[in-house]
N, C-alpha and C. Protein backbone atom coordinates (compact mmCIF):
# COMPACT_ATOMS: atom_id res chain seq x y z
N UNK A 1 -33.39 -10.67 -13.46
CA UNK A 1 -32.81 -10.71 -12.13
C UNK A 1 -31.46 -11.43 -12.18
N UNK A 2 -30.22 -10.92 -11.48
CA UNK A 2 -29.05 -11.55 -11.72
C UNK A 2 -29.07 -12.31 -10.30
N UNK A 3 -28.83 -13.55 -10.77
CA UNK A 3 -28.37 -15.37 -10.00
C UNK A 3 -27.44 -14.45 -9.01
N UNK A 4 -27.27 -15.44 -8.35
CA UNK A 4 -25.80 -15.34 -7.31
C UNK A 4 -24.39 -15.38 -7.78
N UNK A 5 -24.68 -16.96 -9.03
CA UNK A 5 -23.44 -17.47 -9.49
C UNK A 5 -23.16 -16.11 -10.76
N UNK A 6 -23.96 -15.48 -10.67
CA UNK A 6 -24.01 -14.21 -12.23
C UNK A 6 -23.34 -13.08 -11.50
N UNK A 7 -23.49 -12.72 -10.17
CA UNK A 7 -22.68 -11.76 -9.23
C UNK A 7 -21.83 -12.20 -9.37
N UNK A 8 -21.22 -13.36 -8.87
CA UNK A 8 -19.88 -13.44 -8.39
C UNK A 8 -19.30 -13.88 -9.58
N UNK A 9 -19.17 -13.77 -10.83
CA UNK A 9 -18.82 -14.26 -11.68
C UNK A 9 -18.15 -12.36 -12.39
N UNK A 10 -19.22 -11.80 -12.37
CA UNK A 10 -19.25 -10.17 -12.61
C UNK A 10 -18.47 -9.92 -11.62
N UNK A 11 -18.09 -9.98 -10.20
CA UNK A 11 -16.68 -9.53 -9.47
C UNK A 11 -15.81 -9.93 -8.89
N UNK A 12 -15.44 -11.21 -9.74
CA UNK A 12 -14.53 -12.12 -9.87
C UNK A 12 -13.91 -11.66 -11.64
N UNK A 13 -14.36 -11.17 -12.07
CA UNK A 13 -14.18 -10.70 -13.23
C UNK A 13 -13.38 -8.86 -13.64
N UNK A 14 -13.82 -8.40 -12.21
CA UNK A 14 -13.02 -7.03 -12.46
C UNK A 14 -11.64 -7.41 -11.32
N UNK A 15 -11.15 -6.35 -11.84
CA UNK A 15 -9.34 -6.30 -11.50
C UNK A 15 -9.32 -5.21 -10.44
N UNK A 16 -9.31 -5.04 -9.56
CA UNK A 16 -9.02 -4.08 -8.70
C UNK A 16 -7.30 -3.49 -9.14
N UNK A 17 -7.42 -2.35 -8.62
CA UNK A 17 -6.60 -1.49 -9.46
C UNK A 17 -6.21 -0.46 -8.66
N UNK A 18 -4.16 -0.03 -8.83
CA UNK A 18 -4.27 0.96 -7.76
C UNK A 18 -3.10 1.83 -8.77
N UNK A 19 -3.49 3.33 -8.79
CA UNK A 19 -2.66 3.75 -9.52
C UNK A 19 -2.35 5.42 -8.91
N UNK A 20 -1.35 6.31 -8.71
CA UNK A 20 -1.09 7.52 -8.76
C UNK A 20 -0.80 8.49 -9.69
N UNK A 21 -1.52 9.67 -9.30
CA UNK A 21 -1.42 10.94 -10.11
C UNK A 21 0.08 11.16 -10.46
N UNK A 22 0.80 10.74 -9.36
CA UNK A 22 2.57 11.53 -9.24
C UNK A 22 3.30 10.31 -10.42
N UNK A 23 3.04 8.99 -10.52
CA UNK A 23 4.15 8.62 -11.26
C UNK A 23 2.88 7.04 -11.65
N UNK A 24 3.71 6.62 -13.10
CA UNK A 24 3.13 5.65 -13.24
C UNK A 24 3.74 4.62 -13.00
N UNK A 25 3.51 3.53 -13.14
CA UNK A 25 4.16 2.09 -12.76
C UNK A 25 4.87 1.32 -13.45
N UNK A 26 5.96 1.60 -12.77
CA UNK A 26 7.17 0.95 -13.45
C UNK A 26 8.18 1.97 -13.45
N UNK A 27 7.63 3.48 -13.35
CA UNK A 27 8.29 4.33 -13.63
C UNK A 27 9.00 5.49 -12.05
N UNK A 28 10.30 6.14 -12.46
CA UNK A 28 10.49 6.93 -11.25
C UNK A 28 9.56 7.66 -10.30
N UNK A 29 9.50 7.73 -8.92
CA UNK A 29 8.76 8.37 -7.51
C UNK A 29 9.66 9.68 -7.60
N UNK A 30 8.08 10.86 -8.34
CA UNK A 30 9.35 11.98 -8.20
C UNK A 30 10.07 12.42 -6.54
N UNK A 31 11.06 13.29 -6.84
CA UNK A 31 11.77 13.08 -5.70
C UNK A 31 10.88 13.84 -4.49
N UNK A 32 9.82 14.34 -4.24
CA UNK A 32 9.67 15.37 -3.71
C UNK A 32 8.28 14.35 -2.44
N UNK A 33 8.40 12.95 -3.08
CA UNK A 33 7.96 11.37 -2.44
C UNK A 33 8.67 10.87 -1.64
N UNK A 34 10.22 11.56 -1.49
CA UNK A 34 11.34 10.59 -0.91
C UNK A 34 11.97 11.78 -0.28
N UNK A 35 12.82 11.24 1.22
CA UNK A 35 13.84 11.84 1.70
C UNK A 35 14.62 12.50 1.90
N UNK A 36 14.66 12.75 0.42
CA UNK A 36 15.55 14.12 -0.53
C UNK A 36 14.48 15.31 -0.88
N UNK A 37 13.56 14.96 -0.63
CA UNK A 37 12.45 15.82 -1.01
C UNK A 37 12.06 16.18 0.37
N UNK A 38 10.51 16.05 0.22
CA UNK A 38 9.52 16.66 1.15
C UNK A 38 9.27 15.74 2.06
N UNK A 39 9.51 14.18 1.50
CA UNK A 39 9.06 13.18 2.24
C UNK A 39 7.52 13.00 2.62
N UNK A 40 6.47 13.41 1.40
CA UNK A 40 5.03 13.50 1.71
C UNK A 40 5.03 11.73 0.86
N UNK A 41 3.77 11.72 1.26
CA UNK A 41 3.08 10.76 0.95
C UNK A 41 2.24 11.06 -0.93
N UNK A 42 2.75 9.80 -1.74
CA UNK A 42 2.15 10.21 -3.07
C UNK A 42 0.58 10.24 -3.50
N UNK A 43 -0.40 10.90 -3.78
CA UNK A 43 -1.29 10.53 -4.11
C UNK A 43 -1.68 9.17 -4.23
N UNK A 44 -2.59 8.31 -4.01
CA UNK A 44 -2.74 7.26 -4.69
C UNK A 44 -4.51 7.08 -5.07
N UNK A 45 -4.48 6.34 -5.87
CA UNK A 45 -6.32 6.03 -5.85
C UNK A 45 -6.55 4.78 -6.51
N UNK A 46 -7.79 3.98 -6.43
CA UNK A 46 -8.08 2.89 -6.64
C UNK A 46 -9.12 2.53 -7.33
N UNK A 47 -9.70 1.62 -7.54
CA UNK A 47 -11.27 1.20 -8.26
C UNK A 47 -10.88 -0.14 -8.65
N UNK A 48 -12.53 -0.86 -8.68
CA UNK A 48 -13.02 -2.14 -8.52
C UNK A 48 -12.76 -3.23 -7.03
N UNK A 49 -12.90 -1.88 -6.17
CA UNK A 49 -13.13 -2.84 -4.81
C UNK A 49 -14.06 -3.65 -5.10
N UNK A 50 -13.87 -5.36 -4.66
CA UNK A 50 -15.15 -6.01 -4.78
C UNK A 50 -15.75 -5.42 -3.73
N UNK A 51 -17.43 -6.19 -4.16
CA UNK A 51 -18.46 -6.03 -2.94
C UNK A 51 -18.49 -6.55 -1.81
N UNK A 52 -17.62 -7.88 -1.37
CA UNK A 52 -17.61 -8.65 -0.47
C UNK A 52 -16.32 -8.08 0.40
N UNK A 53 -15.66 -7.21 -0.19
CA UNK A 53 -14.57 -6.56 0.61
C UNK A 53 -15.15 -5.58 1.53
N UNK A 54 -14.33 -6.01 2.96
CA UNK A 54 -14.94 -5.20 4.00
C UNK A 54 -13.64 -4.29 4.63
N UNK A 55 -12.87 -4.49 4.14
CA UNK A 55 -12.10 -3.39 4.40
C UNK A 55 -10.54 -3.59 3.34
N UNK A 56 -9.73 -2.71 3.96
CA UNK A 56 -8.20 -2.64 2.72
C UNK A 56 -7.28 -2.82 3.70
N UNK A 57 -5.76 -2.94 2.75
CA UNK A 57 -4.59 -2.97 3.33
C UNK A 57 -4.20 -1.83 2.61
N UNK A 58 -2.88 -1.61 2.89
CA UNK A 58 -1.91 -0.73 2.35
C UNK A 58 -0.96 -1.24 2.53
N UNK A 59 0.24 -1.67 2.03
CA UNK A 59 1.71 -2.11 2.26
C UNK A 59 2.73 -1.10 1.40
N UNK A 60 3.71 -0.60 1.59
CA UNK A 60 4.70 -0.11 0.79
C UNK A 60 5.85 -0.68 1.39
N UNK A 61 6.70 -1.24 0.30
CA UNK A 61 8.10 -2.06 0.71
C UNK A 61 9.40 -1.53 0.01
N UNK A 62 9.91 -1.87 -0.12
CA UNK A 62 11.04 -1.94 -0.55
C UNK A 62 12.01 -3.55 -0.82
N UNK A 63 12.21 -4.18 -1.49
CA UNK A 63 12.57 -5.65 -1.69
C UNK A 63 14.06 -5.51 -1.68
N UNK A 64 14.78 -4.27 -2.06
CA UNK A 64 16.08 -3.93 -2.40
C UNK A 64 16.85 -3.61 -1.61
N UNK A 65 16.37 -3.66 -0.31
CA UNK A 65 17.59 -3.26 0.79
C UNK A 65 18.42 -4.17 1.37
N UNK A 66 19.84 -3.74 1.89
CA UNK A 66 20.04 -2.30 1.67
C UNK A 66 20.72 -2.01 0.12
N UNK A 67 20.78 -3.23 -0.83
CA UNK A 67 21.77 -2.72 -2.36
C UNK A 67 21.03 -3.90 -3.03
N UNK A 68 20.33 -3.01 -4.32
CA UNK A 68 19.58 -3.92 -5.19
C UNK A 68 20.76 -5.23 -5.76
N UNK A 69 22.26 -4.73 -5.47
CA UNK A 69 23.08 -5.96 -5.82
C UNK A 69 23.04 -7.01 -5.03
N UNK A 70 22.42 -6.82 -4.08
CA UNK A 70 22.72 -7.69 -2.78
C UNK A 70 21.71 -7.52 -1.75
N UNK A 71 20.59 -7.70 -2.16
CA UNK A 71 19.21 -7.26 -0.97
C UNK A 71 19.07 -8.42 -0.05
N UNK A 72 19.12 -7.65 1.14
CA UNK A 72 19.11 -8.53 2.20
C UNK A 72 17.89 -8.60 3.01
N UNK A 73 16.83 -7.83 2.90
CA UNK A 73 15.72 -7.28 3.46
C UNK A 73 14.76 -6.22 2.68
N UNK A 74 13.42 -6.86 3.01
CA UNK A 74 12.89 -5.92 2.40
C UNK A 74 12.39 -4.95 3.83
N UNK A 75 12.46 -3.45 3.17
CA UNK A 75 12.40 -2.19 3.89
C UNK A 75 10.78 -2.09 3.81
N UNK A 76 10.23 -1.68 5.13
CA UNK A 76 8.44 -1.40 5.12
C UNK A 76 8.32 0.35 5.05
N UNK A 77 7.98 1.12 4.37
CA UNK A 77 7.73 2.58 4.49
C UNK A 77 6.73 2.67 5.00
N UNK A 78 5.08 2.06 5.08
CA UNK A 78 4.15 2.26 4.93
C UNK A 78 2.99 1.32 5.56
N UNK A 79 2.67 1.12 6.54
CA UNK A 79 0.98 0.28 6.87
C UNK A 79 0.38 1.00 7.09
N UNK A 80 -0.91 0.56 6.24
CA UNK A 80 -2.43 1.18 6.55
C UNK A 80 -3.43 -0.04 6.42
N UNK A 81 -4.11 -0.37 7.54
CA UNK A 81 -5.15 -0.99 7.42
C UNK A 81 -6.17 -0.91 8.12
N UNK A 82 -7.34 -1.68 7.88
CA UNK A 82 -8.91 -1.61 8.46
C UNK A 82 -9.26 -0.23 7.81
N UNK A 83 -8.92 -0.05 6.33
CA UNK A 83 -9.12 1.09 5.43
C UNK A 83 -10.57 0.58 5.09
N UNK A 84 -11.89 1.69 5.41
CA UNK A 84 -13.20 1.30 4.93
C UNK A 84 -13.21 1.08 3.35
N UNK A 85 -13.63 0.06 2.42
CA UNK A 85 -13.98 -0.08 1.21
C UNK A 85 -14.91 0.65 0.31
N UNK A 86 -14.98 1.64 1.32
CA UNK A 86 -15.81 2.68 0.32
C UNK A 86 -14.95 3.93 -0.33
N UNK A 87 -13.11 3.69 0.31
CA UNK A 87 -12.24 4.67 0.47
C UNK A 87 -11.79 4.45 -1.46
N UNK A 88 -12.09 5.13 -2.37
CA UNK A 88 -11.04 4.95 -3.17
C UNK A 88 -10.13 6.32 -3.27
N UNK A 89 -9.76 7.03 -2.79
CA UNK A 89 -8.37 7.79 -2.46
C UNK A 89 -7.33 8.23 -1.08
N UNK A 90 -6.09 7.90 -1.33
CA UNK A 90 -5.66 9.17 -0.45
C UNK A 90 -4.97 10.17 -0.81
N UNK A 91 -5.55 11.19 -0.48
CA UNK A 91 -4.41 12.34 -1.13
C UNK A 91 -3.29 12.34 -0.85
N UNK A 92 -2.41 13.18 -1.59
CA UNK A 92 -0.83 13.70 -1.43
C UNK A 92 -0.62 14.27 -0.07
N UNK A 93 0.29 13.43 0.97
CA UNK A 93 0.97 14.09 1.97
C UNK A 93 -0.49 13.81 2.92
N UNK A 94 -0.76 12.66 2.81
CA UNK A 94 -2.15 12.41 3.96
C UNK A 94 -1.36 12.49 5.27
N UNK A 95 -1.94 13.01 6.10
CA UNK A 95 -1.70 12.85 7.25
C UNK A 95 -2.76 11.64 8.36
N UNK A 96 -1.99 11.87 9.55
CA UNK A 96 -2.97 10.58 9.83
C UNK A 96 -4.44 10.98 10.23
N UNK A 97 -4.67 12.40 10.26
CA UNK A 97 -5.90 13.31 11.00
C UNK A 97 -7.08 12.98 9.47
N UNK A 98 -6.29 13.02 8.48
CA UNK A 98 -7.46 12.76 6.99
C UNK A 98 -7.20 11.62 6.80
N UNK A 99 -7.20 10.45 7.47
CA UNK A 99 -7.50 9.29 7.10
C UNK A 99 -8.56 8.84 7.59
N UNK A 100 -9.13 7.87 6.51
CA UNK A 100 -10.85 7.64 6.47
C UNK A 100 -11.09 7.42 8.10
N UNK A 101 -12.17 7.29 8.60
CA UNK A 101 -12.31 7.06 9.69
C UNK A 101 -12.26 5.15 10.14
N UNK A 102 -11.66 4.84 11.04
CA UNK A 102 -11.99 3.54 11.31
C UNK A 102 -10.40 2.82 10.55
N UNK A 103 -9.32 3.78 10.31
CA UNK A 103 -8.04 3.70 9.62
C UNK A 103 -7.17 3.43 10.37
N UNK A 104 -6.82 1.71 10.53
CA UNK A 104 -5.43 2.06 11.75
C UNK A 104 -3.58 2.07 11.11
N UNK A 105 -3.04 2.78 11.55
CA UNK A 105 -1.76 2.27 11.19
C UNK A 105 -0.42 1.77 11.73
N UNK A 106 0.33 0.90 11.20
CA UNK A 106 1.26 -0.46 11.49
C UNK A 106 2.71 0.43 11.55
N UNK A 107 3.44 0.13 12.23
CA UNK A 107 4.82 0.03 12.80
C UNK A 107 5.67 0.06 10.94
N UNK A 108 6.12 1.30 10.20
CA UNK A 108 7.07 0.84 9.64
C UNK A 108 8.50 0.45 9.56
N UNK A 109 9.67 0.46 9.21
CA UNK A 109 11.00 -0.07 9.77
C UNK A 109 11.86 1.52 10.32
N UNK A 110 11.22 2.24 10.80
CA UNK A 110 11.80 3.37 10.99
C UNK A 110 10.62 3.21 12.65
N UNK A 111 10.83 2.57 12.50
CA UNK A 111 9.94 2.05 14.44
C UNK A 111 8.94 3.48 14.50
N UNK A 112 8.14 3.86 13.43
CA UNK A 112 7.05 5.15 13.38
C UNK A 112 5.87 4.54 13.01
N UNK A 113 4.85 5.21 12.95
CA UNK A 113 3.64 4.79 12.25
C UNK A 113 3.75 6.34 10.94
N UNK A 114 2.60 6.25 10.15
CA UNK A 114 3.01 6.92 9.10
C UNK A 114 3.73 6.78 7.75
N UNK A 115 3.91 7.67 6.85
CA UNK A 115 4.43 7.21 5.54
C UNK A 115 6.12 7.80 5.82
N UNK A 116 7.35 6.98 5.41
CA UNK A 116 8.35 7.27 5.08
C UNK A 116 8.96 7.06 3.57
N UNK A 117 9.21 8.11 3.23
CA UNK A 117 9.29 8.11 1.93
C UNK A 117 11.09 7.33 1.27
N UNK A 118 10.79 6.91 0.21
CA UNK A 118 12.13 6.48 -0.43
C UNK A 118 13.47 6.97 0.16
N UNK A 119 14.97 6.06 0.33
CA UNK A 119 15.46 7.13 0.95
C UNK A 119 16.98 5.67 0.73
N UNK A 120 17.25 5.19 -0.29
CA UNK A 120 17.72 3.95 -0.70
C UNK A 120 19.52 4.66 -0.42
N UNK A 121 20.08 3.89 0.29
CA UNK A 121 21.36 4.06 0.33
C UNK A 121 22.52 3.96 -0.86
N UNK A 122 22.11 3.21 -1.60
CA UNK A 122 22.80 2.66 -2.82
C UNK A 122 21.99 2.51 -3.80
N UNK A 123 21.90 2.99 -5.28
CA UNK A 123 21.81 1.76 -6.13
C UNK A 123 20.40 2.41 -6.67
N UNK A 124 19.89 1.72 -7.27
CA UNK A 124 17.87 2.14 -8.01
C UNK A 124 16.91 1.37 -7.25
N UNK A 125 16.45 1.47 -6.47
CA UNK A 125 15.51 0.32 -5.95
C UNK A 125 13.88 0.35 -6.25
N UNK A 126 13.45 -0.45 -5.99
CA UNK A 126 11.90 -0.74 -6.43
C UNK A 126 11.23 -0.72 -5.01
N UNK A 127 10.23 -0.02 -5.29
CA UNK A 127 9.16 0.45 -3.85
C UNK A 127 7.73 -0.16 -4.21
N UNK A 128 7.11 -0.91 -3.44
CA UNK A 128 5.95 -1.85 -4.35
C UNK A 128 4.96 -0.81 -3.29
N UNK A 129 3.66 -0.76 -3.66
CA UNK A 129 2.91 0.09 -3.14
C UNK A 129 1.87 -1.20 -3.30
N UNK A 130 1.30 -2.03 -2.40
CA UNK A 130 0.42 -3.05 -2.51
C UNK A 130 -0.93 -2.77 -1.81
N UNK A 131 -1.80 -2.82 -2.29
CA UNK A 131 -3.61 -2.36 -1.75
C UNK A 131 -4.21 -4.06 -1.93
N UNK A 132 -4.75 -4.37 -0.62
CA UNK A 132 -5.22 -5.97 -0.62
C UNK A 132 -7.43 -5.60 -0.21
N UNK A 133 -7.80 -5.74 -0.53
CA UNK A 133 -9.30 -6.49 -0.21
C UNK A 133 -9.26 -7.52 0.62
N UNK A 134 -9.87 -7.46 1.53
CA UNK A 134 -10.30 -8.22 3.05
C UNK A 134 -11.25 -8.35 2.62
N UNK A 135 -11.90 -9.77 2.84
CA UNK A 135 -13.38 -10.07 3.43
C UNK A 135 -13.74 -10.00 4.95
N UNK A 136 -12.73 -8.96 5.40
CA UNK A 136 -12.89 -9.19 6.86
C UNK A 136 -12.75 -7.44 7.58
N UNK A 137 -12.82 -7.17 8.99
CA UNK A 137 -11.65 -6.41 9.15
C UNK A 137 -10.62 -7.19 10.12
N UNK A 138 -9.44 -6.64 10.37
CA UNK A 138 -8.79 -6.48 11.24
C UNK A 138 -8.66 -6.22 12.47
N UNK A 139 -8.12 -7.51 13.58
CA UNK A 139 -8.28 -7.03 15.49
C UNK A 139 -7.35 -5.58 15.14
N UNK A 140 -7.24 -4.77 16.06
CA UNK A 140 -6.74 -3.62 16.41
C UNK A 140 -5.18 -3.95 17.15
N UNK A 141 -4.17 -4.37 16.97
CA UNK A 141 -3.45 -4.80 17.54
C UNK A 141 -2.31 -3.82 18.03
N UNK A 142 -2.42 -2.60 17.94
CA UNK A 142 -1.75 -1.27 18.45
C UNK A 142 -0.64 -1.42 17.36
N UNK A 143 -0.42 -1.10 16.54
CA UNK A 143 0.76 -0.46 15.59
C UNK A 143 1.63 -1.82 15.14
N UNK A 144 0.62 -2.50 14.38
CA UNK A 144 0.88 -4.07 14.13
C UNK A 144 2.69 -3.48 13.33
N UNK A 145 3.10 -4.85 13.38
CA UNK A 145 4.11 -5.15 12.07
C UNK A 145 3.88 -5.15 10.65
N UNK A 146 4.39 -5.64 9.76
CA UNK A 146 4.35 -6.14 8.33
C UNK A 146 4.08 -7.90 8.53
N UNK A 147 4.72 -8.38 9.33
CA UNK A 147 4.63 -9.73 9.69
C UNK A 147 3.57 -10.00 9.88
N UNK A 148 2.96 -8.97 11.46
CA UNK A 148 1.77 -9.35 11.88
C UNK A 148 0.45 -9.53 10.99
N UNK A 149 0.73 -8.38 10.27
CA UNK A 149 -0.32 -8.26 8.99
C UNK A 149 -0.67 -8.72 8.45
N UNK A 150 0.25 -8.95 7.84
CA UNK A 150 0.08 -10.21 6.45
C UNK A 150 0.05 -11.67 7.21
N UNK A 151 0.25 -11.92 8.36
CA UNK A 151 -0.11 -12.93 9.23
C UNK A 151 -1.74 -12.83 9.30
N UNK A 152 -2.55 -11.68 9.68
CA UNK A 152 -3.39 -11.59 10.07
C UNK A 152 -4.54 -11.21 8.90
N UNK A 153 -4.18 -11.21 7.33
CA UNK A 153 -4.44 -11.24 6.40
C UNK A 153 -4.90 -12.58 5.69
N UNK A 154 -3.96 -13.75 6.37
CA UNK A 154 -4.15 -15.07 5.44
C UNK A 154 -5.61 -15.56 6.02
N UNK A 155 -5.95 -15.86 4.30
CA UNK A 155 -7.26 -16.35 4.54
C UNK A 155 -8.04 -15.46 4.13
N UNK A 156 -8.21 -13.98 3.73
CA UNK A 156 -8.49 -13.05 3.92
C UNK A 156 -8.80 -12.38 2.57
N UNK A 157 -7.98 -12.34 1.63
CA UNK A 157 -7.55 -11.42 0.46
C UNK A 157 -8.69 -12.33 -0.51
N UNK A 158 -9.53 -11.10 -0.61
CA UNK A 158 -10.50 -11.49 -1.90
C UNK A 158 -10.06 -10.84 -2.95
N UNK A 159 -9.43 -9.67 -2.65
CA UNK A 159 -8.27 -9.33 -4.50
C UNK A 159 -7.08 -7.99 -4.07
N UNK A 160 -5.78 -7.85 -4.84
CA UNK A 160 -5.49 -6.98 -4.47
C UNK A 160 -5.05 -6.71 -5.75
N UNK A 161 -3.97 -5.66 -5.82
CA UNK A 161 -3.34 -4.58 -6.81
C UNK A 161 -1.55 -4.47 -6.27
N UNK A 162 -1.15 -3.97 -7.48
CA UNK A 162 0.23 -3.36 -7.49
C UNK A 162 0.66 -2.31 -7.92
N UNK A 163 1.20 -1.08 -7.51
CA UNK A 163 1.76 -0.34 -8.39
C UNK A 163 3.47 0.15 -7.49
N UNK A 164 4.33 -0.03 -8.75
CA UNK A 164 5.30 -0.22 -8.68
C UNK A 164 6.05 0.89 -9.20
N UNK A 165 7.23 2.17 -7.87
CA UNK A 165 7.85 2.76 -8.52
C UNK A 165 9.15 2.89 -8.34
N UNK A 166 10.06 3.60 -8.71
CA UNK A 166 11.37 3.07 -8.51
C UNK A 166 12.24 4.84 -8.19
N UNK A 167 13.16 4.67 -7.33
CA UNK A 167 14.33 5.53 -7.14
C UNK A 167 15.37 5.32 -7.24
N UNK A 168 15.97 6.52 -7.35
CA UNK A 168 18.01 6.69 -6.91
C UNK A 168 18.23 8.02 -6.54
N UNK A 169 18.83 8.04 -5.33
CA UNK A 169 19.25 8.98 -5.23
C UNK A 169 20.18 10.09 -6.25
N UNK A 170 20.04 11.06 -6.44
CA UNK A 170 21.48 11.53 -7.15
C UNK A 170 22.74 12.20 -6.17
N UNK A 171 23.79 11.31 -7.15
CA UNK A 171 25.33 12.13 -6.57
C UNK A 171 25.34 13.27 -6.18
């Protein structure tokens, strides 16, 4: 029979993990992710939600705006939260009608809800795609912020993930 301290030791021990079919990490968001493209949303998928996680985040940023020489703000493309923990995918170009049920989504800097894809004025920038574990869910706060979020997050995060991809427009 496994102890308590033998559970939490076993999922305190796995890495939650978030990775896409379209590009790996570290590496270019083909264009057809961004502005210049189709502007869909990239595949993404996950594994080792802990057990004590009761629901997810989603964040996609941008740290580089508006010129990775000179970033003055980071850019939000993307909130999704009160994502059920039983969710490990979303497909390519989700819309908000196939999102898990019980899925709300946050205000990105384009004053929309929804995914906005890469779309960097200058320069190569880095787009962080961040998935957090709640031991909680989330009040419903009608089309929160990035602020509000991660305001309403602390205290909260029993594990998260990164995957990290990068653009430039071409001339």
């Amino acid at each position: 029979m496994e102890t308590s301290h033998a559970k939490e030791n076993k999922e305190t021990a796995m890495t939650l993990i978030l990775t896409s079919s379209a590009f790996e990490n570290g590496s270019e968001i083909p264009t057809i992710y961004t502005c210049t493209g189709e502007d869909r949303s990239p595949p993404l998928s996950w594994d080792n939600v802990p057990d004590s996680a009761r629901s997810l985040v989603l964040i996609v940023d941008d740290p580089d705006a508006p010129d990775p020489a000179a970033p003055k703000m980071t850019w939000v493309h993307w909130l999704l939260y009160n994502l059920p923990p039983t969710t490990a995918v979303l497909p390519e170009r989700v819309t908000r009608a196939q999102l898990p049920a019980g899925t709300r989504e946050g205000l990105n800097d384009w004053h929309r809800t929804g995914y906005g894809g890469p779309c960097p004025p200058i320069g190569r920038h880095r787009y962080f795609f961040k998935l957090y574990a709640l031991e909680s869910m989330l009040d419903d706060l009608q089309q929160q912020t990035k602020n509000q979020l991660e305001t309403a997050m602390q205290g909260h995060i029993v594990a998260q993930a990164e995957l990290i991809g990068t653009y430039q427009k071409q001339a």
